[in-house]
C-alpha atoms as a PDB file:
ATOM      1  CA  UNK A   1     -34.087  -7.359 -54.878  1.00  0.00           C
ATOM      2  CA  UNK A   2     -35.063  -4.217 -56.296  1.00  0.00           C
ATOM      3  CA  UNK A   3     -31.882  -1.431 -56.923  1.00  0.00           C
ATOM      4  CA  UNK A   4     -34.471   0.974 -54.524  1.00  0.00           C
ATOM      5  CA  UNK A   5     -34.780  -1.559 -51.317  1.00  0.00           C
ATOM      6  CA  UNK A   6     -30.775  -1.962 -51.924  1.00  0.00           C
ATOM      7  CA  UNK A   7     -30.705   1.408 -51.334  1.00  0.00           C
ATOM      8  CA  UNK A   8     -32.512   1.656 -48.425  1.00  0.00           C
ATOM      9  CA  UNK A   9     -30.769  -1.530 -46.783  1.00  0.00           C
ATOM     10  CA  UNK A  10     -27.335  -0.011 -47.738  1.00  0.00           C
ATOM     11  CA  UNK A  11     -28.638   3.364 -46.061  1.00  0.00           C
ATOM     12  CA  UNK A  12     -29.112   1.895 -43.055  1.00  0.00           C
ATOM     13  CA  UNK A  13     -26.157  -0.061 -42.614  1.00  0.00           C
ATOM     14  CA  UNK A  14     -24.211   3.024 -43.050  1.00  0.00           C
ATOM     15  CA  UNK A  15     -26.420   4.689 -40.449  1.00  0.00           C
ATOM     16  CA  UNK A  16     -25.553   1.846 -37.811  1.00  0.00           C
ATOM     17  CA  UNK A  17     -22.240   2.267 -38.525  1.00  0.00           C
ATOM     18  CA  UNK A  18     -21.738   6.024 -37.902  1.00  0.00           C
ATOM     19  CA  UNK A  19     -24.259   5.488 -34.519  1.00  0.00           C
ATOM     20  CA  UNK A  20     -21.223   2.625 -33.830  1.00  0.00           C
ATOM     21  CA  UNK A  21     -18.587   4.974 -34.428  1.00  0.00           C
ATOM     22  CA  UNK A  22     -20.410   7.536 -32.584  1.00  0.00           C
ATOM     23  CA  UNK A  23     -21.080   5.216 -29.642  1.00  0.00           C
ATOM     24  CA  UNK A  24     -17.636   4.604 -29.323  1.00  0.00           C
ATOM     25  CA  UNK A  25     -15.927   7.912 -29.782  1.00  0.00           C
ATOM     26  CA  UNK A  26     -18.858   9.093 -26.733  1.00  0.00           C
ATOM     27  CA  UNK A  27     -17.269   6.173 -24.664  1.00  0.00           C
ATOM     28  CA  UNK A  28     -13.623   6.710 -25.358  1.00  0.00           C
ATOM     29  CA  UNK A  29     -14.631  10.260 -24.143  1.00  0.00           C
ATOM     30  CA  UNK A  30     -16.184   9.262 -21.026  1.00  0.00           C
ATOM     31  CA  UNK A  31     -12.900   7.338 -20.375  1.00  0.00           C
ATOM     32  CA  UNK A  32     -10.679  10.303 -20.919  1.00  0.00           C
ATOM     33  CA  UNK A  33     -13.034  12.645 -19.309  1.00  0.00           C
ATOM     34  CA  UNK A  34     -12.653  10.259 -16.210  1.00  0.00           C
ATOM     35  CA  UNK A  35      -8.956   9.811 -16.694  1.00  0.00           C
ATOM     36  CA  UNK A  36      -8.976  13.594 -15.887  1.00  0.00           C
ATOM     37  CA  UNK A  37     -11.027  13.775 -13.892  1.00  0.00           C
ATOM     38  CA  UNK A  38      -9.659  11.590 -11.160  1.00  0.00           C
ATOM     39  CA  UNK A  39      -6.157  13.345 -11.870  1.00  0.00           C
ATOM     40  CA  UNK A  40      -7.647  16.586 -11.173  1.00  0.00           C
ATOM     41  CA  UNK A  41      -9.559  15.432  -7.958  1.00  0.00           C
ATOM     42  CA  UNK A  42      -6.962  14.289  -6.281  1.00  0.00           C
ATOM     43  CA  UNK A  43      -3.790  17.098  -7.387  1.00  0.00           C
ATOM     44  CA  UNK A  44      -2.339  18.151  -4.637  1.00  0.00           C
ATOM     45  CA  UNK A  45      -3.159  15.414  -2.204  1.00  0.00           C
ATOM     46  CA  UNK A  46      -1.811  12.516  -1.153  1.00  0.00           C
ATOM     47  CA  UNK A  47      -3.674   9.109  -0.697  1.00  0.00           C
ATOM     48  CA  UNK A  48      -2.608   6.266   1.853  1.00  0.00           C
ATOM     49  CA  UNK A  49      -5.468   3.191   2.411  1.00  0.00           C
ATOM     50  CA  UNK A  50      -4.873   0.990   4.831  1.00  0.00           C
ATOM     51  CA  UNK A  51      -7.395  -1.718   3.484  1.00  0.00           C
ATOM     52  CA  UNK A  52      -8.974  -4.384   5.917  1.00  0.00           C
ATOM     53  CA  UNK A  53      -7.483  -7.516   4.982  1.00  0.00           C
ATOM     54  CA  UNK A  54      -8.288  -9.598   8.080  1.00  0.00           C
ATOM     55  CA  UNK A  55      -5.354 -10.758  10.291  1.00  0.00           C
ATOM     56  CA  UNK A  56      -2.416  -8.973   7.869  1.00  0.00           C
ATOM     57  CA  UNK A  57      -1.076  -5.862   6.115  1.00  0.00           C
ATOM     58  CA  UNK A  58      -1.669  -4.040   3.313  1.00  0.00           C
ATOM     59  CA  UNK A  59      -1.936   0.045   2.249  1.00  0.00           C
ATOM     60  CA  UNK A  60      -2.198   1.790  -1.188  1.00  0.00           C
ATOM     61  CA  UNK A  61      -0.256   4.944  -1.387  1.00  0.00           C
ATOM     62  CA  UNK A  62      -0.859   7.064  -4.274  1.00  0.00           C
ATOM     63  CA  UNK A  63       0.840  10.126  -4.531  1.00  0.00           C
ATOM     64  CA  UNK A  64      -0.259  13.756  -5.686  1.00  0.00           C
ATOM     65  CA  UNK A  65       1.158  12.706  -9.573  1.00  0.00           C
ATOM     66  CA  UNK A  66      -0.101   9.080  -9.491  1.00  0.00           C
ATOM     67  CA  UNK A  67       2.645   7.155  -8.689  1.00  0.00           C
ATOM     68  CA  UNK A  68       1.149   4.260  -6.988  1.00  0.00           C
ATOM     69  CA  UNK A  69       2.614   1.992  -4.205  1.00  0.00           C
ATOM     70  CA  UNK A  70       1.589  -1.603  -2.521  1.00  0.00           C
ATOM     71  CA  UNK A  71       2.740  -2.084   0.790  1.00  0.00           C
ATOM     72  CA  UNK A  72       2.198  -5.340   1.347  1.00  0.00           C
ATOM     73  CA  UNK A  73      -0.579  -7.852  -0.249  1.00  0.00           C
ATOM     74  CA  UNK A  74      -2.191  -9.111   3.352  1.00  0.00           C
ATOM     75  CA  UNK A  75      -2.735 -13.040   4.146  1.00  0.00           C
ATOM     76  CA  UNK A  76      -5.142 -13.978   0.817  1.00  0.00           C
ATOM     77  CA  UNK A  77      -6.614 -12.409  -2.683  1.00  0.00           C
ATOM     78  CA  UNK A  78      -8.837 -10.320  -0.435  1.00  0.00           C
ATOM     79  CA  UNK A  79      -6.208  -7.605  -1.976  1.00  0.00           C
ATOM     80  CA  UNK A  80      -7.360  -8.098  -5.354  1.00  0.00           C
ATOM     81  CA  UNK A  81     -10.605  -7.071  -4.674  1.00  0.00           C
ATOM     82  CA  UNK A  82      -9.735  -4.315  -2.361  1.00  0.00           C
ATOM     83  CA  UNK A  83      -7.274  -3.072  -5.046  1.00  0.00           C
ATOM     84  CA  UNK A  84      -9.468  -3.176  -7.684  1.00  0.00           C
ATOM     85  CA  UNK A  85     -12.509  -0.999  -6.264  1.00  0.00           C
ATOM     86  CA  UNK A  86     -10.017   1.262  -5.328  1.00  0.00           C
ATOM     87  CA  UNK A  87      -7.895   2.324  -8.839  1.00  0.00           C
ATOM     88  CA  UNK A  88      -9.970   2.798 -11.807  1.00  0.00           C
ATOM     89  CA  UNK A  89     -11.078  -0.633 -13.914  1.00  0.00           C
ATOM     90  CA  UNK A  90      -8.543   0.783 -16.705  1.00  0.00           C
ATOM     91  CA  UNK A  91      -5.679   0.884 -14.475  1.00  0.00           C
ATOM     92  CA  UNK A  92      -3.200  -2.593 -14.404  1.00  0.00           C
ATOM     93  CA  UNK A  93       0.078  -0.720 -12.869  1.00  0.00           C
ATOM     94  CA  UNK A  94       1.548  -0.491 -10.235  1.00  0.00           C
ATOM     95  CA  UNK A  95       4.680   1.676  -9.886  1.00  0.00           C
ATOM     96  CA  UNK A  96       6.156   0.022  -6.698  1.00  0.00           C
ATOM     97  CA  UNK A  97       5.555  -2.596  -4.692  1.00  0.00           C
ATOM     98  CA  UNK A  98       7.008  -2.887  -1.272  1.00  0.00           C
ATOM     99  CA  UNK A  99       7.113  -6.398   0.809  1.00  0.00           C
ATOM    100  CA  UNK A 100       8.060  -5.823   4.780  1.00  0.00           C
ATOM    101  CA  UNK A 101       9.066  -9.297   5.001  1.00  0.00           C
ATOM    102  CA  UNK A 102       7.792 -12.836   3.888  1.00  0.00           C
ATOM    103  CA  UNK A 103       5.338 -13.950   6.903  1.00  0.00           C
ATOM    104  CA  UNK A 104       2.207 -15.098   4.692  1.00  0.00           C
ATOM    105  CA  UNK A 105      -0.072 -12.252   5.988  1.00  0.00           C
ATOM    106  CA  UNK A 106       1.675  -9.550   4.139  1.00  0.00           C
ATOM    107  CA  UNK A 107       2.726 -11.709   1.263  1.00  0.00           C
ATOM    108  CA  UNK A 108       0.058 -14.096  -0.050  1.00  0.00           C
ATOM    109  CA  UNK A 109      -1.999 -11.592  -1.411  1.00  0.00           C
ATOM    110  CA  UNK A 110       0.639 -10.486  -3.168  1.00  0.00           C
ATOM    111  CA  UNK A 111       1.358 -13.330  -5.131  1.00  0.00           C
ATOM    112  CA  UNK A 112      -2.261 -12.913  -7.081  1.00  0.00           C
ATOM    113  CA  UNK A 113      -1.604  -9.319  -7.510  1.00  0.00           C
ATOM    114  CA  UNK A 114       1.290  -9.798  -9.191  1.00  0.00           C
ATOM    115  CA  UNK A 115      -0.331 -12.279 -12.015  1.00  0.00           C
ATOM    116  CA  UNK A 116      -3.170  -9.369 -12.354  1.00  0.00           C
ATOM    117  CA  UNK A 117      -0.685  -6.346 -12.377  1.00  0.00           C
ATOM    118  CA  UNK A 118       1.842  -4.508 -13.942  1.00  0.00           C
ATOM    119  CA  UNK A 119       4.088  -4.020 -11.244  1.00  0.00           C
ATOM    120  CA  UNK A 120       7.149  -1.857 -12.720  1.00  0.00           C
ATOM    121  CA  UNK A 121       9.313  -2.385  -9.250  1.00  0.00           C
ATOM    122  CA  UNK A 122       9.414  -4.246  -5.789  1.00  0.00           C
ATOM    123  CA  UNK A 123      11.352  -3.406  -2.995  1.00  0.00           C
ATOM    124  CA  UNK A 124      12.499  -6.516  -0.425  1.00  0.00           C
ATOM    125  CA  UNK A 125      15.180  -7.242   2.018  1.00  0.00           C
ATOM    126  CA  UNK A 126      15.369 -10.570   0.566  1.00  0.00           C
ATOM    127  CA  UNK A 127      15.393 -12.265   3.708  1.00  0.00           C
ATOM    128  CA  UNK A 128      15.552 -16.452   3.839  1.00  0.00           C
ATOM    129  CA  UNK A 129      12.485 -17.995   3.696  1.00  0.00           C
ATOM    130  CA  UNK A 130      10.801 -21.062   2.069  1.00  0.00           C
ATOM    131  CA  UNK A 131       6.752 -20.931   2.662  1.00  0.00           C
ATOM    132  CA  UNK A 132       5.279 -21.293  -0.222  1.00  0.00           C
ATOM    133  CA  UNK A 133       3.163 -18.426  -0.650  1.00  0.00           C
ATOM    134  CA  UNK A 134       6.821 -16.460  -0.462  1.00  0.00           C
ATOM    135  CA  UNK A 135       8.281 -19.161  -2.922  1.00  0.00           C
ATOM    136  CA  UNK A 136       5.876 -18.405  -5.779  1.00  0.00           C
ATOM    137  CA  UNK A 137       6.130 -14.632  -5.064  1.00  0.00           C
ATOM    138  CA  UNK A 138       9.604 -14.704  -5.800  1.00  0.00           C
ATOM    139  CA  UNK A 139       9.118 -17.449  -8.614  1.00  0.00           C
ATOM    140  CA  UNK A 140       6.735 -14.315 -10.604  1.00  0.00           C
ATOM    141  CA  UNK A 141       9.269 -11.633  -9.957  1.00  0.00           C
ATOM    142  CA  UNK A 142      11.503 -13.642 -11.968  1.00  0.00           C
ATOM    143  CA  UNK A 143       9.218 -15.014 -14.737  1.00  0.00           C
ATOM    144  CA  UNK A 144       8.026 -11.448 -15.215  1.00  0.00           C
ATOM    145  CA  UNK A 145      11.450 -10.005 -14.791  1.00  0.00           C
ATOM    146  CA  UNK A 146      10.082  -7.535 -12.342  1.00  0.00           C
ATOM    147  CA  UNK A 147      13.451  -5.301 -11.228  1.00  0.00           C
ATOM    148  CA  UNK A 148      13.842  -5.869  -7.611  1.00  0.00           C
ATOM    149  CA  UNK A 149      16.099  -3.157  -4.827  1.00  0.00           C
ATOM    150  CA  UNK A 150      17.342  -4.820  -2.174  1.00  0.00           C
ATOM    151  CA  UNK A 151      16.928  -2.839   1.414  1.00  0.00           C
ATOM    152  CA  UNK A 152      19.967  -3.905   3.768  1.00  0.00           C
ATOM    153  CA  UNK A 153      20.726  -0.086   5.262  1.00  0.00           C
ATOM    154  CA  UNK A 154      19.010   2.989   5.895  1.00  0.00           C
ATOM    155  CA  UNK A 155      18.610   4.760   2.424  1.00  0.00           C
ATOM    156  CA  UNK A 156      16.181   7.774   0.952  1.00  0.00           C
ATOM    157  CA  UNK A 157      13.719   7.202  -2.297  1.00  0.00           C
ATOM    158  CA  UNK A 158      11.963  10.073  -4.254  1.00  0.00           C
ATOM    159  CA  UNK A 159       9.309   8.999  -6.151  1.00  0.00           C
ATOM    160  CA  UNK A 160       8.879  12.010  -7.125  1.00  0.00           C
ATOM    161  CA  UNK A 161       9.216  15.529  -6.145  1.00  0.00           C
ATOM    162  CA  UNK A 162       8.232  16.895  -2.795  1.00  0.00           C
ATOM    163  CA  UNK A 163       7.464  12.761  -1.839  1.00  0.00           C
ATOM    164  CA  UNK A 164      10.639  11.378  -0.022  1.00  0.00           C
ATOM    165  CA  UNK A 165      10.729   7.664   1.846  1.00  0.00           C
ATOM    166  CA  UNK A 166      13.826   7.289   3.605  1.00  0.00           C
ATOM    167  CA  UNK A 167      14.136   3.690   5.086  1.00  0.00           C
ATOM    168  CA  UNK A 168      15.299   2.996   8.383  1.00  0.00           C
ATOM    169  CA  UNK A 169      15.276  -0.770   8.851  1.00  0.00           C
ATOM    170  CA  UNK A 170      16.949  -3.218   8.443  1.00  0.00           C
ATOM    171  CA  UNK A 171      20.211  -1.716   9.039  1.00  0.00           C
ATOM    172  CA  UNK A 172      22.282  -4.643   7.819  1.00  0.00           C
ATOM    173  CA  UNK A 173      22.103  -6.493   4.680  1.00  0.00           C
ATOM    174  CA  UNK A 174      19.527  -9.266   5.197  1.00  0.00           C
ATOM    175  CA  UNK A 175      19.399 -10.694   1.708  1.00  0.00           C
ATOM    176  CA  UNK A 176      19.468 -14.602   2.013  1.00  0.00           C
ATOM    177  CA  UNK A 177      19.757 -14.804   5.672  1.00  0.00           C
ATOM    178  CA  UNK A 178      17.800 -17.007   8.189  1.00  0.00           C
ATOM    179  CA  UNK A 179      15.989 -15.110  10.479  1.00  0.00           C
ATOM    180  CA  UNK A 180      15.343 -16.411  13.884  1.00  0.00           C
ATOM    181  CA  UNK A 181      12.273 -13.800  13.932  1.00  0.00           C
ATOM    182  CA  UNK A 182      11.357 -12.753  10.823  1.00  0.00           C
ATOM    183  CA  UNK A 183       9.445 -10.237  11.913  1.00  0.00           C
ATOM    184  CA  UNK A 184      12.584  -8.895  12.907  1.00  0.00           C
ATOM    185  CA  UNK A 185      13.611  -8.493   9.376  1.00  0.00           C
ATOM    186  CA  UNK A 186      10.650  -6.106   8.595  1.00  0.00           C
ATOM    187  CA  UNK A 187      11.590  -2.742   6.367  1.00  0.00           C
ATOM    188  CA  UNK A 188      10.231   0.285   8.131  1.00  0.00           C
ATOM    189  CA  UNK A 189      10.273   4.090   6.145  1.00  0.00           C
ATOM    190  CA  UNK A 190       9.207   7.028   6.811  1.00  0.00           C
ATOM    191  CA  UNK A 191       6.979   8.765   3.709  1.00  0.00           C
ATOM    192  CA  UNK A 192       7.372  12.665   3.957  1.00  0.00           C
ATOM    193  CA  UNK A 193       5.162  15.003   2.027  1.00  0.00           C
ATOM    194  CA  UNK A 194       6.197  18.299   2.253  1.00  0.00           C
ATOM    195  CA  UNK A 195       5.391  19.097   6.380  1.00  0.00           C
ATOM    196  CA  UNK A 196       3.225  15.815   6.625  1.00  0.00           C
ATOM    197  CA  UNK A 197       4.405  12.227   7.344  1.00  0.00           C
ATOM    198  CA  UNK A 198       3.519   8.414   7.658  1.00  0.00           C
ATOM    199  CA  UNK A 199       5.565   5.443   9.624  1.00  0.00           C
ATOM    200  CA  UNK A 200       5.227   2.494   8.383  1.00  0.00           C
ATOM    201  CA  UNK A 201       6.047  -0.473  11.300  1.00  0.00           C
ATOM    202  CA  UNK A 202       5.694  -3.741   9.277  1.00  0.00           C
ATOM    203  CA  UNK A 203       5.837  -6.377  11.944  1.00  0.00           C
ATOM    204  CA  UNK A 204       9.360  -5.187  13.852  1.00  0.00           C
ATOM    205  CA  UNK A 205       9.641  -6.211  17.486  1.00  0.00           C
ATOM    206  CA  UNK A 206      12.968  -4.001  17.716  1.00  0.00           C
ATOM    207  CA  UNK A 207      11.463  -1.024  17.297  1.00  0.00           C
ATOM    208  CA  UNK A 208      13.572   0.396  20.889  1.00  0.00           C
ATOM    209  CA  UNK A 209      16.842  -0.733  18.956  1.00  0.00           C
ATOM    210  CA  UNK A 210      15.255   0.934  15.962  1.00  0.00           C
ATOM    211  CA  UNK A 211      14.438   4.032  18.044  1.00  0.00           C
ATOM    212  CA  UNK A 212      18.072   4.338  19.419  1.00  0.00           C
ATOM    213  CA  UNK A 213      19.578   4.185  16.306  1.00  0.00           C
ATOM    214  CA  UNK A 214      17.198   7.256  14.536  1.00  0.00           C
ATOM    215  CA  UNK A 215      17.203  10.706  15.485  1.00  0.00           C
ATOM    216  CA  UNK A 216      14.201  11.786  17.682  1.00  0.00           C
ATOM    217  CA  UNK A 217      13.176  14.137  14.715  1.00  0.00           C
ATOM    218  CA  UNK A 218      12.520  11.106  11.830  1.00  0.00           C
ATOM    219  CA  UNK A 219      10.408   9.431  14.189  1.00  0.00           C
ATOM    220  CA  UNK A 220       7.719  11.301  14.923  1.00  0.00           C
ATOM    221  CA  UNK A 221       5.056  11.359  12.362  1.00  0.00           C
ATOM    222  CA  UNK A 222       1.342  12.064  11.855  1.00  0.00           C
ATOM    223  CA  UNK A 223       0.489   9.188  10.502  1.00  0.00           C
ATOM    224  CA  UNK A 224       1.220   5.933  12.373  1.00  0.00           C
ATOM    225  CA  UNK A 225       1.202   2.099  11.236  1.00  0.00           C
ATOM    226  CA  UNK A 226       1.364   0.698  14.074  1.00  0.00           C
ATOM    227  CA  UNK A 227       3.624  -2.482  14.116  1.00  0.00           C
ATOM    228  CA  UNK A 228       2.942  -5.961  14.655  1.00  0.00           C
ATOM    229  CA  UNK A 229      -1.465  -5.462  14.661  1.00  0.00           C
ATOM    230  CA  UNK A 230      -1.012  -3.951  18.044  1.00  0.00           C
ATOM    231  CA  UNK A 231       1.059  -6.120  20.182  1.00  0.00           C
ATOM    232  CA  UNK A 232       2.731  -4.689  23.025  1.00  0.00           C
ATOM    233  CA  UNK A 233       5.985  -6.818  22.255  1.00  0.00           C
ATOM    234  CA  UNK A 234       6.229  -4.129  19.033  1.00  0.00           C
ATOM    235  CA  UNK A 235       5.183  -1.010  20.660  1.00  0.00           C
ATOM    236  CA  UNK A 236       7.056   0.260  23.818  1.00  0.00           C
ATOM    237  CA  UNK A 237       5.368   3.655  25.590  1.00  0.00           C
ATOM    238  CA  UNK A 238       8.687   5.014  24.835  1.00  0.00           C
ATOM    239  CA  UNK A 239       8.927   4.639  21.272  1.00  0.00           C
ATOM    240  CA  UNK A 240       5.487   5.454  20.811  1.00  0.00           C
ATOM    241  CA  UNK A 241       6.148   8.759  22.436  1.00  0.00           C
ATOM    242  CA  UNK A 242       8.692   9.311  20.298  1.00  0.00           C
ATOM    243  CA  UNK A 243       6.458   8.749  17.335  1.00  0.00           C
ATOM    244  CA  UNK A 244       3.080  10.801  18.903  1.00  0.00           C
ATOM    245  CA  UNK A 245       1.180  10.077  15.548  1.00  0.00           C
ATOM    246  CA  UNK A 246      -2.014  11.965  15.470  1.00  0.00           C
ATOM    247  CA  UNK A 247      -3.484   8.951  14.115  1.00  0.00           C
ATOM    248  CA  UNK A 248      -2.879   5.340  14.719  1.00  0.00           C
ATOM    249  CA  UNK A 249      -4.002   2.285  11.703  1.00  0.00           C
ATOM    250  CA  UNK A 250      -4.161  -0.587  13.460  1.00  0.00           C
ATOM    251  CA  UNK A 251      -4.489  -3.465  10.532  1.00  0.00           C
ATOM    252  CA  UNK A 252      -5.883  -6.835  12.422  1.00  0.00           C
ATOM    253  CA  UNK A 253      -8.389  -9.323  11.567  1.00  0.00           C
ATOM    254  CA  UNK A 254     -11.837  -9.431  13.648  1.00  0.00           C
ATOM    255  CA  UNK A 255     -11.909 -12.067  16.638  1.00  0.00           C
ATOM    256  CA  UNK A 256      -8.607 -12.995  16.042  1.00  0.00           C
ATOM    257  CA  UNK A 257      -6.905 -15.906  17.961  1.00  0.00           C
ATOM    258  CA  UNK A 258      -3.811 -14.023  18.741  1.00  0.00           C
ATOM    259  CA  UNK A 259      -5.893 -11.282  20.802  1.00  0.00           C
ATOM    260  CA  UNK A 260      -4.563  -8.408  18.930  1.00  0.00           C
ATOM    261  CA  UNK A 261      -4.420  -5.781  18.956  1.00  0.00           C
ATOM    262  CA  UNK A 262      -3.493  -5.614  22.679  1.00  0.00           C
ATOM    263  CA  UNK A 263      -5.385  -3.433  24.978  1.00  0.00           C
ATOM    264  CA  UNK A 264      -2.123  -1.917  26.103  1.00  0.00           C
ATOM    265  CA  UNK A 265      -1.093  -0.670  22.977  1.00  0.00           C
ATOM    266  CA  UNK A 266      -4.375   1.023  21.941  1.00  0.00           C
ATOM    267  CA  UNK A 267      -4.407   2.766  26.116  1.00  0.00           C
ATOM    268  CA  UNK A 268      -0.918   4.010  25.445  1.00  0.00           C
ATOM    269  CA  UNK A 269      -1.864   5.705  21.952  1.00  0.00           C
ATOM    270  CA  UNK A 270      -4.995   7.357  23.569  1.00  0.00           C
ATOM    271  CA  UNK A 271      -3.147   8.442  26.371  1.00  0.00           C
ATOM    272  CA  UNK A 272      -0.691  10.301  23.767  1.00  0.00           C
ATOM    273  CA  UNK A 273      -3.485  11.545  22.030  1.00  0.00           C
ATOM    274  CA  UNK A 274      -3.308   9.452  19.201  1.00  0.00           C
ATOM    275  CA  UNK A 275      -7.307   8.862  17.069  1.00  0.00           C
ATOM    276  CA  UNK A 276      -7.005   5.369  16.924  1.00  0.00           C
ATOM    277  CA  UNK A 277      -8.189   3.142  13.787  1.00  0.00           C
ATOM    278  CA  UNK A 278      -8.644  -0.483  13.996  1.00  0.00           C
ATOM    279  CA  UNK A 279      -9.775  -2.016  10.052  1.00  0.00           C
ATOM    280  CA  UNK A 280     -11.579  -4.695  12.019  1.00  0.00           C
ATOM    281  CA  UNK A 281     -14.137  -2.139  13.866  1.00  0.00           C
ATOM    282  CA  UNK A 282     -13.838   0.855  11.423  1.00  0.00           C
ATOM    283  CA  UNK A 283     -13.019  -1.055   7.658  1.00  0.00           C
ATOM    284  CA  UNK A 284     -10.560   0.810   5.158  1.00  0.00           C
ATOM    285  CA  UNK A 285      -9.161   3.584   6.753  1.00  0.00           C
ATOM    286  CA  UNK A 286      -8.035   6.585   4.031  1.00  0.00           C
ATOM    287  CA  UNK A 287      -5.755   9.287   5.073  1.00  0.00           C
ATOM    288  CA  UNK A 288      -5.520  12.537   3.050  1.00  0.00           C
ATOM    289  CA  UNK A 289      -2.957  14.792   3.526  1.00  0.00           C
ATOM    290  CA  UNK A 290      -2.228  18.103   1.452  1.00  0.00           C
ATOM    291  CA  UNK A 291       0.994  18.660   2.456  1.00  0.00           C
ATOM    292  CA  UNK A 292      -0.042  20.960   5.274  1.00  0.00           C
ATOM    293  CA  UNK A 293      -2.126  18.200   7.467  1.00  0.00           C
ATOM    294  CA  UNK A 294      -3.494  15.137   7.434  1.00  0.00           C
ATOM    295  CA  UNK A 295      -6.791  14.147   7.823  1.00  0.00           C
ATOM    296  CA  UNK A 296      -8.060  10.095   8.005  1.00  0.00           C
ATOM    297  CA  UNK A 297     -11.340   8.291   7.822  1.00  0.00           C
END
């Protein structure tokens, strides 16, 4: 080979090298540009999805600095998906994760997210139960060493600042006892941003002895998740005037055989004035709220 053609073929490698390097440093830039950009687009504002997982539960809170939360994974991986057109494809963390209770359609999907994720902290009441969906969620919070709080009283959590949840069921420690209704055992909180707030039901069918324990004041909230997909043994016309969300997320699967939600429930939210969202007639339902107001799709 001639030193001249060496040359040239030594040229050119160099050249696809810096158009490599040049490649890459334009993509690392896109993915910091984006970084930003999504941090910028959403300061200020908090982010609750209540994602249609078919017959179960589960919302992504993300607050105005990022800290993300899971509440609950819904019956199967549907989740996974959900979750993962929703955060960017670089982010594999979750800050918190918090279970309601162990009934399979808040907990299955739970169990994939936790292989897939990150997840830095999950709160529980660590109720007794041995399905098996629950059995290998708990079996990956302790291969993974995943720090677990116990809920068994009312008790406040700040994220961060100016994002309070205060936790108002159970109000006895739970943590390895049988349940005759598990439901029973769900964790409700309040999440309060600044003069805006959300209620989040889980599956409790005590919400009058829950109502009669909390002051008047920490019930009502914008935002309502309405317990129990709907059914009128989890939603009393008194506690829901107590409540008088300006919105209503009812999660529940399409044609499901339990007849939720229950017509009942969705006449007494309308009456109070309530917008009602159902994911099985209106999909993933996002509510924005600046602090000031709160505004849901």
């Amino acid at each position: 080979m001639s030193r001249h053609r060496s040359k040239i073929i030594i040229a050119a490698i160099i050249a696809l090298a810096l158009i490599s390097v040049a490649f890459y440093q334009s993509d690392r830039l896109s993915f910091l540009v984006a970084k930003n950009s999504l941090a910028s687009s959403t300061a200020g504002l908090l982010s609750v999805t209540f994602f249609d997982v078919g017959q179960g539960d589960s919302a992504l809170i993300v607050t105005p600095r990022q800290y993300q939360i899971l509440v609950d994974g819904g019956p199967d991986n549907t989740i996974a998906a959900k979750l993962g057109a929703a955060l960017p494809y670089y982010d594999h963390d979750l800050d918190l994760v918090i279970l309601s209770h162990p009934h399979a359609d808040h907990v299955a999907g739970l169990v994939e997210i936790l292989k897939r994720y990150r997840v830095k902290k999950i709160i529980m009441t660590g109720a007794l139960h041995t399905a098996p969906d629950y059995l290998d969620f708990l079996k990956l919070i302790k291969d993974k060493n995943i720090p677990v709080q116990i809920i068994g009283q009312p008790q406040d959590f700040s994220p961060e600042a100016g994002i309070d949840l205060s936790f108002l069921w159970p109000r006895e420690p739970l943590f390895e006892k049988k349940m005759d209704n598990l439901n029973n055992s769900s964790i409700v909180f309040k999440m309060i941003y600044a003069s805006t707030s959300y209620l989040f039901m889980g599956d409790l069918e005590e919400e009058e002895q829950l109502a009669s324990a909390t002051p008047a004041a920490m019930l009502k909230s914008d935002v309502l998740k309405v317990g129990h997909h709907g059914s009128t043994n989890a939603n009393s016309a008194p506690f829901l005037q107590s409540v008088r969300p300006q919105y209503a997320i009812i999660s529940v699967g399409a044609d499901n055989s339990y007849g939720l939600p229950d017509y009942r429930t969705i006449h007494t939210l309308q009456k109070l004035g309530a917008q009602v969202y159902r994911t099985d007639q209106n999909g993933d339902v996002n509510c924005i709220s600046d602090g000031r107001k709160v505004s849901c799709k």
